[in-house]
Protein backbone atom coordinates (compact mmCIF):
# COMPACT_ATOMS: atom_id res chain seq x y z
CA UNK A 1 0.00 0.00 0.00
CA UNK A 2 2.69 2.01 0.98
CA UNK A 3 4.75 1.37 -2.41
CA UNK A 4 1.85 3.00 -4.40
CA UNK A 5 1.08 5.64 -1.90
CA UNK A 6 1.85 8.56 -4.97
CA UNK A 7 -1.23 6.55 -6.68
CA UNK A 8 -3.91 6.75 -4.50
CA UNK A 9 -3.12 9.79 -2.35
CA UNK A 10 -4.52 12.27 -5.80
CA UNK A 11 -7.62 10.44 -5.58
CA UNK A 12 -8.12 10.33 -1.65
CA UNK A 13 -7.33 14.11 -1.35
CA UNK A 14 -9.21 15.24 -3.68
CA UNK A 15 -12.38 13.33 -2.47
CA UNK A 16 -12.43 15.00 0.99
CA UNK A 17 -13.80 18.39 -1.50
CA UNK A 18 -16.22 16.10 -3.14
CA UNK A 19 -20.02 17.45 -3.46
CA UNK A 20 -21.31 13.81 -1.45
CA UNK A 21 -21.09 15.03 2.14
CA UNK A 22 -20.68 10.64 2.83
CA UNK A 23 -17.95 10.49 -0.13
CA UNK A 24 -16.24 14.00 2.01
CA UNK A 25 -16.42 12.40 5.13
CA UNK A 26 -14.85 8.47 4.11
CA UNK A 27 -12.71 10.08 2.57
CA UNK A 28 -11.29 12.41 5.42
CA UNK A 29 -11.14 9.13 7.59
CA UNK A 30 -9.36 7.50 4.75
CA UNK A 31 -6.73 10.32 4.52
CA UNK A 32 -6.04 10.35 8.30
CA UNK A 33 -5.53 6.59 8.53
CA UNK A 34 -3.31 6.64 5.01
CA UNK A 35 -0.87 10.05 6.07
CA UNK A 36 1.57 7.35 7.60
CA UNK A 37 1.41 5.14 4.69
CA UNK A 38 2.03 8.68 2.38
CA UNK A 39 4.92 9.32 4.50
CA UNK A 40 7.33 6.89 3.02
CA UNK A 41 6.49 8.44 -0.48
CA UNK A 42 6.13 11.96 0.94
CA UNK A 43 8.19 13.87 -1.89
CA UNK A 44 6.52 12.01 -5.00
CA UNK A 45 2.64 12.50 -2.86
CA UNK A 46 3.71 16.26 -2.32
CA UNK A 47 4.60 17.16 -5.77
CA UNK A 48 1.03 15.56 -6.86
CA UNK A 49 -0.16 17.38 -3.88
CA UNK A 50 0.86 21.16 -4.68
CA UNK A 51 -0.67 21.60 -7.73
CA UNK A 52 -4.16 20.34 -6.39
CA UNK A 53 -3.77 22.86 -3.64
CA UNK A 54 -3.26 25.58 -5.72
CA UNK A 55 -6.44 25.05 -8.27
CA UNK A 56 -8.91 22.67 -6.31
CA UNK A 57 -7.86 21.74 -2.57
CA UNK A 58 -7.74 25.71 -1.33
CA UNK A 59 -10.47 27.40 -2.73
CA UNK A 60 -12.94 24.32 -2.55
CA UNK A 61 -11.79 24.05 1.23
CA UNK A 62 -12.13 27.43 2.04
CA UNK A 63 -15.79 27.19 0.57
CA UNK A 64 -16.09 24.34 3.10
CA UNK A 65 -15.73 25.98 5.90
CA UNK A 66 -19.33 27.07 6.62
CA UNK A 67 -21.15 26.04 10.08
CA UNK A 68 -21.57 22.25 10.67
CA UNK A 69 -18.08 21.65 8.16
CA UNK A 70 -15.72 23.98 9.70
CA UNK A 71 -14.16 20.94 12.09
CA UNK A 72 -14.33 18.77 9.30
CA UNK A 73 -12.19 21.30 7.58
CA UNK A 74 -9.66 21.87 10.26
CA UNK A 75 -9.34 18.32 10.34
CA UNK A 76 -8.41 17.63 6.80
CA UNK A 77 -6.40 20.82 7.14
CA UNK A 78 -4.01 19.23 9.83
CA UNK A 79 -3.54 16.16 7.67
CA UNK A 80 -2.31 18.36 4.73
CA UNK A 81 -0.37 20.49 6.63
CA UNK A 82 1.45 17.04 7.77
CA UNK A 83 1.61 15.80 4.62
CA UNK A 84 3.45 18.94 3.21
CA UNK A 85 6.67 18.55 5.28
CA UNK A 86 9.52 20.52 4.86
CA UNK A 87 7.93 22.07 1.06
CA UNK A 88 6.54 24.84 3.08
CA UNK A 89 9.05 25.55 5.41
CA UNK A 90 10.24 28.76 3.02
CA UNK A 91 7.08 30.36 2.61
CA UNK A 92 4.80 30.62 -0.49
CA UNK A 93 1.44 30.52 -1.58
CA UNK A 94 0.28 26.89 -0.62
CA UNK A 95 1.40 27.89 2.78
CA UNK A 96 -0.64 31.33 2.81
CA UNK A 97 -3.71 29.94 1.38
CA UNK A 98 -3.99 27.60 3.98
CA UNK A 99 -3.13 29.56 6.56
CA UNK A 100 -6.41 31.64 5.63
CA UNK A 101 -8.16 28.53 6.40
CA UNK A 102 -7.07 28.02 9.59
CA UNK A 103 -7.13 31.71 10.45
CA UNK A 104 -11.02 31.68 9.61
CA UNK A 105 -11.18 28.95 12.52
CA UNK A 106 -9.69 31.28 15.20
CA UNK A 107 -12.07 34.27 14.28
CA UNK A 108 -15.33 31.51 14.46
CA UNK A 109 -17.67 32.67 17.17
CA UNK A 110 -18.23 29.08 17.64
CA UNK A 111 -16.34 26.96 20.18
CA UNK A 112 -15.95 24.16 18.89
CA UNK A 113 -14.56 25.48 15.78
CA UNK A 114 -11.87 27.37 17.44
CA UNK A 115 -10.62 24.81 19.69
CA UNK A 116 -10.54 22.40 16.51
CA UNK A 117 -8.21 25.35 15.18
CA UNK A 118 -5.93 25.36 18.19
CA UNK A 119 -5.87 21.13 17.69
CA UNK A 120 -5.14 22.04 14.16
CA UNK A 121 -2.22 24.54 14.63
CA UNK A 122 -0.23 21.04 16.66
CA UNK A 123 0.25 19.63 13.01
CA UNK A 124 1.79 23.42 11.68
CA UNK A 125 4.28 23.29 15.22
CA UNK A 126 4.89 19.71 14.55
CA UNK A 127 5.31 20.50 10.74
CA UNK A 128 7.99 23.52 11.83
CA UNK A 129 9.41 20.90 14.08
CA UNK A 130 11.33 18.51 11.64
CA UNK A 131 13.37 21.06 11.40
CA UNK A 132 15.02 22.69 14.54
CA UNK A 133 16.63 26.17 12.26
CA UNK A 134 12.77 26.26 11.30
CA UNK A 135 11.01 26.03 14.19
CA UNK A 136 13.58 28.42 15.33
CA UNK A 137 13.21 30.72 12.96
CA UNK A 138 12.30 34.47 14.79
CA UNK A 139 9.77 34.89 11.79
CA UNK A 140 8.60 31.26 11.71
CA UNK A 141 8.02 31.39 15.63
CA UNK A 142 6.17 34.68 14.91
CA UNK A 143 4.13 33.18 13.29
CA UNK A 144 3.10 30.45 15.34
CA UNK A 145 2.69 32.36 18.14
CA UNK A 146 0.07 34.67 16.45
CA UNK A 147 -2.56 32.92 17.43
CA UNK A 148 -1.44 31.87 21.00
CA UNK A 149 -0.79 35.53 21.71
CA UNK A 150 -4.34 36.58 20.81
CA UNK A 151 -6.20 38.05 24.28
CA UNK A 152 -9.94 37.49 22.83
CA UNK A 153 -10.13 34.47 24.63
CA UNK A 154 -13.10 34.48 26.95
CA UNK A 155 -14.86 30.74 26.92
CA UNK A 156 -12.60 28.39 29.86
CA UNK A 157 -12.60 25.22 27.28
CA UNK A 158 -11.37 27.69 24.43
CA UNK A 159 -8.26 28.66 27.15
CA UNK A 160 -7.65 25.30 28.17
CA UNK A 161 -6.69 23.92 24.44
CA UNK A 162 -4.91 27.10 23.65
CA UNK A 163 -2.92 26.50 26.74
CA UNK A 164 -2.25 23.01 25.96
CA UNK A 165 -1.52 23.87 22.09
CA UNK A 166 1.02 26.63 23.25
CA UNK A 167 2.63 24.29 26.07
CA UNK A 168 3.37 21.95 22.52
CA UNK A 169 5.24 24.92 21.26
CA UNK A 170 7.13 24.96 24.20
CA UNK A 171 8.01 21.56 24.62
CA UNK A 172 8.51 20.82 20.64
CA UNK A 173 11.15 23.95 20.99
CA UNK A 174 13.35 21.94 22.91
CA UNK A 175 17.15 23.37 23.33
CA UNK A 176 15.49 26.40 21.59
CA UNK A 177 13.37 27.40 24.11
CA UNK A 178 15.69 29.30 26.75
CA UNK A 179 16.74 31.51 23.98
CA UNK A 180 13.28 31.84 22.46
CA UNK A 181 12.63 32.30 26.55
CA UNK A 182 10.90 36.51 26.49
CA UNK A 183 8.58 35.53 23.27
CA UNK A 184 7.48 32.11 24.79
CA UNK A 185 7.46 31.73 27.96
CA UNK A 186 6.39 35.00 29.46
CA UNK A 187 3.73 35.99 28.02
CA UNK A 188 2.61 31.94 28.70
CA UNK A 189 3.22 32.88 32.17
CA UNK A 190 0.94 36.33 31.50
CA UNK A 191 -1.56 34.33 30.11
CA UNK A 192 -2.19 31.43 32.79
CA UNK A 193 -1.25 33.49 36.05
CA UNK A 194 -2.89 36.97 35.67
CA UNK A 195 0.89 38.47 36.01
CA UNK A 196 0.48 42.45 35.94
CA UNK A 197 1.97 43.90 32.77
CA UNK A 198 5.54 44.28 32.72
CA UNK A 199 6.59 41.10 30.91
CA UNK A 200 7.75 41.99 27.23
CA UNK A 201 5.07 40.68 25.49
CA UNK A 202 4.86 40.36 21.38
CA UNK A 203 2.31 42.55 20.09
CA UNK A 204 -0.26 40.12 17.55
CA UNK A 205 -2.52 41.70 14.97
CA UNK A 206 -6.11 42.29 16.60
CA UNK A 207 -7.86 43.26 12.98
CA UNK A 208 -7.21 42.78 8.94
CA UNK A 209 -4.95 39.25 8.51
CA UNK A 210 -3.59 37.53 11.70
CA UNK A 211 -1.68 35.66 9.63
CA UNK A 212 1.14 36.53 7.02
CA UNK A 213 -1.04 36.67 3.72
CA UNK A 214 1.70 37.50 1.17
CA UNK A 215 4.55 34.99 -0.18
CA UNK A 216 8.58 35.96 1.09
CA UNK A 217 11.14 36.88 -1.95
CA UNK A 218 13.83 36.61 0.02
CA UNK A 219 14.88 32.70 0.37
CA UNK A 220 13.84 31.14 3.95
CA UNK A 221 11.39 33.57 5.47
CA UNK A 222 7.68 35.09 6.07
CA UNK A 223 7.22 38.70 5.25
CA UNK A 224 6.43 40.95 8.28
CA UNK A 225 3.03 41.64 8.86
CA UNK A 226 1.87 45.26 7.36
CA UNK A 227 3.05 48.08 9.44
CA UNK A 228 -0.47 49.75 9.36
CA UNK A 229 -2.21 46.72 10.50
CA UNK A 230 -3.90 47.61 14.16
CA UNK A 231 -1.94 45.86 17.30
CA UNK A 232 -3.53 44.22 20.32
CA UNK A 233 -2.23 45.67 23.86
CA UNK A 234 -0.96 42.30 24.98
CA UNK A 235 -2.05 39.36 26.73
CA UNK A 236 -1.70 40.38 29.96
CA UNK A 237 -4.09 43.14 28.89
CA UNK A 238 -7.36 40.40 28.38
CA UNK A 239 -9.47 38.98 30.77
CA UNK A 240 -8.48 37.32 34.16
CA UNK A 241 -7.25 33.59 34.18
CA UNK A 242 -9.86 30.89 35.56
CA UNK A 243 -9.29 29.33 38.51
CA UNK A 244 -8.23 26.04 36.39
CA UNK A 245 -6.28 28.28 33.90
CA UNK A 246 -4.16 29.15 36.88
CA UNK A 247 -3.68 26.06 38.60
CA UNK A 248 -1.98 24.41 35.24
CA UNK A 249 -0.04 27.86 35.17
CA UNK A 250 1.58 26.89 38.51
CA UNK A 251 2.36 23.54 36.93
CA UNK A 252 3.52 25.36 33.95
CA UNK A 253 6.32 27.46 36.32
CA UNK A 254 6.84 24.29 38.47
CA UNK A 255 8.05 22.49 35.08
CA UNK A 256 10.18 25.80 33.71
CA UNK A 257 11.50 26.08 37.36
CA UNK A 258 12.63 22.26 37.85
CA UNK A 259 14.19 19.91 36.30
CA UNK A 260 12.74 16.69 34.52
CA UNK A 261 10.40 14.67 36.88
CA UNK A 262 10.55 17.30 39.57
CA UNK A 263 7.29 16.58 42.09
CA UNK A 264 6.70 13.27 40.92
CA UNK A 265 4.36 12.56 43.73
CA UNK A 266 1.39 15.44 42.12
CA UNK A 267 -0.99 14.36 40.12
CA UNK A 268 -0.01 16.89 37.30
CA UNK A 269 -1.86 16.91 34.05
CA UNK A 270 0.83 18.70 31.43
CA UNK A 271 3.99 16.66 30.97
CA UNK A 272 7.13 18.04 31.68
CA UNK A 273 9.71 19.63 28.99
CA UNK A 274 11.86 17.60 27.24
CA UNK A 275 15.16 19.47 27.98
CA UNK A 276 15.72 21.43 31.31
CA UNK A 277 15.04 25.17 30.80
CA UNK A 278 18.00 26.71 33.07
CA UNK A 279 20.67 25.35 33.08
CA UNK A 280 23.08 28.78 34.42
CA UNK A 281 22.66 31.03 36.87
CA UNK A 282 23.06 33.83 33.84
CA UNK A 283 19.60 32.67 32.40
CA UNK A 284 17.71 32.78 35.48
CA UNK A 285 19.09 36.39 37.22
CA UNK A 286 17.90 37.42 33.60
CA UNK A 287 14.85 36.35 34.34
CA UNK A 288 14.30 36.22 38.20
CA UNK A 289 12.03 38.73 38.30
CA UNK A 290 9.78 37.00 35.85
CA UNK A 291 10.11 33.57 37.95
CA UNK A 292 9.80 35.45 40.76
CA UNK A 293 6.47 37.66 40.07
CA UNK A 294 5.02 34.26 38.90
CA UNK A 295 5.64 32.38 41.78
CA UNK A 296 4.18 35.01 43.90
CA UNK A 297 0.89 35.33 41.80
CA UNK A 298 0.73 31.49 41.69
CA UNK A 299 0.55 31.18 45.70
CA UNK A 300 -1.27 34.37 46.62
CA UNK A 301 -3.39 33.63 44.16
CA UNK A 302 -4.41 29.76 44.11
CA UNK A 303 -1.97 29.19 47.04
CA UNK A 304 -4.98 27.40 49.16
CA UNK A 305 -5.81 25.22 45.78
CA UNK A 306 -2.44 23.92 45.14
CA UNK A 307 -1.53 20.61 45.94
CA UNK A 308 0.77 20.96 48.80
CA UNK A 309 4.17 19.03 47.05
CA UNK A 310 3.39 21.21 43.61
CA UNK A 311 3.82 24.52 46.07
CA UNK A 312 6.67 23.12 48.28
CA UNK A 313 8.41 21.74 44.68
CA UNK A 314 8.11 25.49 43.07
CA UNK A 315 9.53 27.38 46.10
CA UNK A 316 12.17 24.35 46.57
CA UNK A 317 13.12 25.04 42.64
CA UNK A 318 12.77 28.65 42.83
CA UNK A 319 15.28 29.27 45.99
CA UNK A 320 17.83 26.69 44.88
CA UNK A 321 18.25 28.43 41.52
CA UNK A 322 18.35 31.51 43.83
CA UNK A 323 21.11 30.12 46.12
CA UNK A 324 23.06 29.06 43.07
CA UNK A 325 23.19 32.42 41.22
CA UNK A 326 24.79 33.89 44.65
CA UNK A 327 27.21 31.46 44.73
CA UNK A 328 28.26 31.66 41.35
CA UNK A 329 26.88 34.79 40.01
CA UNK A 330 29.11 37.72 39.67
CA UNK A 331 30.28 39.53 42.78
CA UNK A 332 28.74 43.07 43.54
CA UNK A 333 25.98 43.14 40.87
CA UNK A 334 23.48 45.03 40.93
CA UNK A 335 20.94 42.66 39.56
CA UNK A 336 21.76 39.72 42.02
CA UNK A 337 20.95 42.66 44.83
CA UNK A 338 17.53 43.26 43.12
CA UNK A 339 16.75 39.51 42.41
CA UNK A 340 17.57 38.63 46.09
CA UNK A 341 15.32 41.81 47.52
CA UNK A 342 12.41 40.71 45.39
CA UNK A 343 12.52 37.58 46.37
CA UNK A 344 12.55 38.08 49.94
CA UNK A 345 9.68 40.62 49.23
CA UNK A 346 7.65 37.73 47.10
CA UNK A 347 8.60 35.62 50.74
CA UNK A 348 6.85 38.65 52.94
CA UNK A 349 3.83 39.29 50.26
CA UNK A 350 3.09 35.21 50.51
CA UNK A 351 3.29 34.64 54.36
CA UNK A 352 0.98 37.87 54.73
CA UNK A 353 -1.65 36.36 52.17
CA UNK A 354 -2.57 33.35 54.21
CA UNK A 355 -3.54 31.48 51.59
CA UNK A 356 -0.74 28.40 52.66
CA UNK A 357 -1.34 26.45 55.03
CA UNK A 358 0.67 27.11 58.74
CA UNK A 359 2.80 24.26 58.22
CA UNK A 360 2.83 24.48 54.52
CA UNK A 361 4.41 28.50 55.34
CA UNK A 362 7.02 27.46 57.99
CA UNK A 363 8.55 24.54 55.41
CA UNK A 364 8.72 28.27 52.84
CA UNK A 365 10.42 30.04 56.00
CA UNK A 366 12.41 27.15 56.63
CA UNK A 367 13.73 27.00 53.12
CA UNK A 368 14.97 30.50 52.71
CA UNK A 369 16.62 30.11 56.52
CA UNK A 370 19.00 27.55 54.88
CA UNK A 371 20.48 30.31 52.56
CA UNK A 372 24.18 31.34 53.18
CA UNK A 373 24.99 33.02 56.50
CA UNK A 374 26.53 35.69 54.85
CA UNK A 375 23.35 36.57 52.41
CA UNK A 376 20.53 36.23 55.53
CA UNK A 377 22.90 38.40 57.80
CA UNK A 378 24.14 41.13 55.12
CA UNK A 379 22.46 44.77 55.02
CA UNK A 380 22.70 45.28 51.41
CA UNK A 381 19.35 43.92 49.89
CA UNK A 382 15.85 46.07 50.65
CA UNK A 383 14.11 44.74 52.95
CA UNK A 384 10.16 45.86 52.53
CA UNK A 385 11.07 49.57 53.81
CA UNK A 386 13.33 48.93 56.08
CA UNK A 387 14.65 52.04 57.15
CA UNK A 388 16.78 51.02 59.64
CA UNK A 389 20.08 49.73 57.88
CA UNK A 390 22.34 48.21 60.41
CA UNK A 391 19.81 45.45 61.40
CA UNK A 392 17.64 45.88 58.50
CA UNK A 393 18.94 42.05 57.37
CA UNK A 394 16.96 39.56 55.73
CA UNK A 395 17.81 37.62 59.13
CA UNK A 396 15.69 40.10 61.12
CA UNK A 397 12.46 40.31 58.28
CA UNK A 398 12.40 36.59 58.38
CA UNK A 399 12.07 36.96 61.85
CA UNK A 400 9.47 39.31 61.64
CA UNK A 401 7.83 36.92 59.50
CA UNK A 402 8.27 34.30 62.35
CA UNK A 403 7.36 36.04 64.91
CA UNK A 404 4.32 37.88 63.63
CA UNK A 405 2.19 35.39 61.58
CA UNK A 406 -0.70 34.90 63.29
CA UNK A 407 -1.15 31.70 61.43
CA UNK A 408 2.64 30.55 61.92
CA UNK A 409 2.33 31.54 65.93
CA UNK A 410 -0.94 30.02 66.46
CA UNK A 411 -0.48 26.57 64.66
CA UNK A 412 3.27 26.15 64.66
CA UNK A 413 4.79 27.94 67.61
CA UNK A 414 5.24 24.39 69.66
CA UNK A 415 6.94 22.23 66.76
CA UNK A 416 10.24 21.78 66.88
CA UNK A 417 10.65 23.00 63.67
CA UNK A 418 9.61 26.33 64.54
CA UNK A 419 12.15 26.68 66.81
CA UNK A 420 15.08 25.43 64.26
CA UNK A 421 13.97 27.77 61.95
CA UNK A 422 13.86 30.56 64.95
CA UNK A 423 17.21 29.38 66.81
CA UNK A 424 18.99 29.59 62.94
CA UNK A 425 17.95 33.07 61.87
CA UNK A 426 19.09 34.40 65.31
CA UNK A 427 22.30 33.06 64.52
CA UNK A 428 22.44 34.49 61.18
CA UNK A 429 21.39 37.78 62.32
CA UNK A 430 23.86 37.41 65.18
CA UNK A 431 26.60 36.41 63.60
CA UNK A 432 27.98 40.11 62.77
CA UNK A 433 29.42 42.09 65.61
CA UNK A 434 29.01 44.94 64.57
CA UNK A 435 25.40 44.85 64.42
CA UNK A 436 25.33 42.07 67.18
CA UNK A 437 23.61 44.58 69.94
CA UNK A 438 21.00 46.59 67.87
CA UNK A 439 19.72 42.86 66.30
CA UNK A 440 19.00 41.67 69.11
CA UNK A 441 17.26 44.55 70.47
CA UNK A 442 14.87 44.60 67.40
CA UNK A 443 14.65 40.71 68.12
CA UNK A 444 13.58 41.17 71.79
CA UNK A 445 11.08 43.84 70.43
CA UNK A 446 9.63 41.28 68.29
CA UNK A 447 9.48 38.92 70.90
CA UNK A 448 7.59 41.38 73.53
CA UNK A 449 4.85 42.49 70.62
CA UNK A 450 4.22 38.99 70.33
CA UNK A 451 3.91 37.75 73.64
CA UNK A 452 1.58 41.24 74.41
């Protein structure tokens, strides 16, 4: 079967435009079950295939797609766009025409049509895929990220595919992805945890063509969309995430923030990424803040719907990568000063929402207490407006923490582990002598407010 693939493929694709809806429909199954078969006669099937495209397939497709046949559509669309393989990886009209097909799908006011689309766009990623320089490609990615990046998304089932469709992109990337890091990842991070704007975020076509409608001279890329074509504010600028829409977010960042099978004890529903994101402390200072403003949102946020080892394994991932760029990162930088002071303001900002559990907060507290002695006990980081700069230490703020949590002193204040976690940051704090008297005055404060 196989062997004669460049035989029966004409007849089979061109059947799925026939005017029998029953001959459109066998035929559709027929072309889904045969694409492997094609596959081992890909480049004789393809150059039968283009032609067909170009005077039938197209414009009898794209009078298809009509209400009750746009999935239908979207479906035989994938299968082409599989088919295809590397022939459209430089642009050109086959490529464009289709993509108006697709791009009808996105603008449907239907549901199920648009999450057939975002099903659809897999095959294009996959497609884009065979070739890492392709999928890499800043105008390729562009271009597959046009329809991820668009913030009309209201319906919760539409959000969940495009999630899942735009997780594929980040997965399928592969060693690509921590470059490709600003363009994918954050505004995925925008999208599923409700981050405030801040993160650079591509701008995506809100009217006229979403996608590129013209055909590339130059050899090996997509023309850039028309500079008078109206921009979208960003997709941090749409509506609020769901409940469930942030919950997979917080998977999302565990998986970005840990390494392969990290938390394998959650019952997570996106699998992880194939290669580990970070893999220097260069990349993540970079990008603290964005880890860091995440991880925040995710437990302020959802903190009281997370699965307990999903939050534990996020802050465990998060302040290792934060230990290791001040070890290694480079001395006396100012942007290992700001990473450390907003992390140990993201540490103040999610003991004072309450939404973690008492014991769930003092494992957090007791995390960030195993930090270097000379970090916890330094004055050199802001400390939440701490005006006072000899004991103003991180040391004395965790402390604060400690000491002041209504939650932590109520439920926790008898464990042993409390009093680790206490007996440590004394030391820290402590452990200068020049500040030795004044931090343990402020300590002594804290201790009197909380036992008045």
């Amino acid at each position: 079967m196989a062997v004669h693939a460049h035989r029966w493929s004409k007849l089979v694709l061109l059947s799925v435009v026939h005017t029998a809806p029953k001959v459109r429909e066998r035929s559709a199954a027929a072309l889904e079950i045969g694409v492997p078969a094609m596959m081992p006669q890909q480049e004789a099937v393809v150059a039968g295939l283009i032609p067909e495209l170009k005077s039938t397939l197209i414009p009898e497709l794209t009078k298809l797609f009509k209400p009750n046949q746009e999935e239908f559509v979207l479906k035989v669309w994938g299968s082409i766009i599989t088919l295809l393989g590397k022939s459209i990886h430089k642009g050109g009209s086959v490529i464009n025409g289709l993509l108006g097909i697709v791009e009808q799908g996105f603008k449907s006011a239907y549901i199920d049509t648009r999450v057939a689309s975002y099903v659809a766009w897999k095959h294009l990623i996959n497609n884009f895929a065979t070739n890492p320089d392709t999928i890499s490609n800043a105008k390729r990615l562009k271009l597959l990220l046009q329809p991820l990046l668009m913030n009309s998304t209201k319906q919760e089932s539409v959000a969940v595919v495009r999630l899942d469709t735009w997780w594929h992109l980040a997965q399928t990337l592969g060693t690509n992805l921590p470059p490709n890091f600003e363009q994918v990842c954050g505004p995925l991070l925008q999208f599923t945890l409700g981050l405030t704007p801040g993160l650079p975020t591509p701008a995506t076509p809100a009217g006229g063509k979403m996608l590129l409608a013209t055909t590339p001279q130059r050899r090996g890329s997509f023309p850039a969309p028309n500079p008078a074509t109206p921009r979208t504010p960003g997709v941090g600028g749409g509506h609020p995430p769901s409940k469930a829409i942030q919950l997979i977010g917080a998977e999302i960042l565990l998986h970005l923030l840990g390494k392969t099978g990290t938390a394998a004890a959650a019952k997570l529903t996106l699998a992880p990424l194939h290669e580990e994101l970070i893999t220097s402390p260069a990349f993540f200072i970079k990008h603290a803040e964005t880890f860091i403003r995440a991880t925040q949102e995710a437990m302020c946020a959802i903190g009281s719907d997370l699965q307990e080892v999903v939050v534990l394994n996020i802050w465990s991932s998060l302040t290792g990568h934060i230990r290791q760029a001040l070890q290694e990162g480079p001395r006396k930088d100012s942007q290992i000063s700001d990473m450390f002071s907003q992390y140990l303001a993201c540490t103040q900002e999610v003991v004072a929402s309450r939404k973690l559990r008492a014991g769930v907060m003092l494992k957090l507290l007791e995390e960030v207490s195993s930090l270097p002695q000379k970090v916890l006990s330094s004055t050199s980081y802001c400390h939440g407006g701490s005006k006072d700069v000899m004991n103003g230490t991180p040391a004395l703020v965790l402390l604060q923490l400690l000491l002041e949590s209504p939650d932590l002193i109520q439920a926790c204040s008898t464990e042993e582990r409390y009093f680790t976690v206490f007996q440590s940051l004394v030391s820290c704090g402590a452990s200068r002598p020049t500040s030795f008297l004044g931090f343990s005055q402020s300590v002594l404060q804290n201790l009197d407010k909380t036992a008045g």
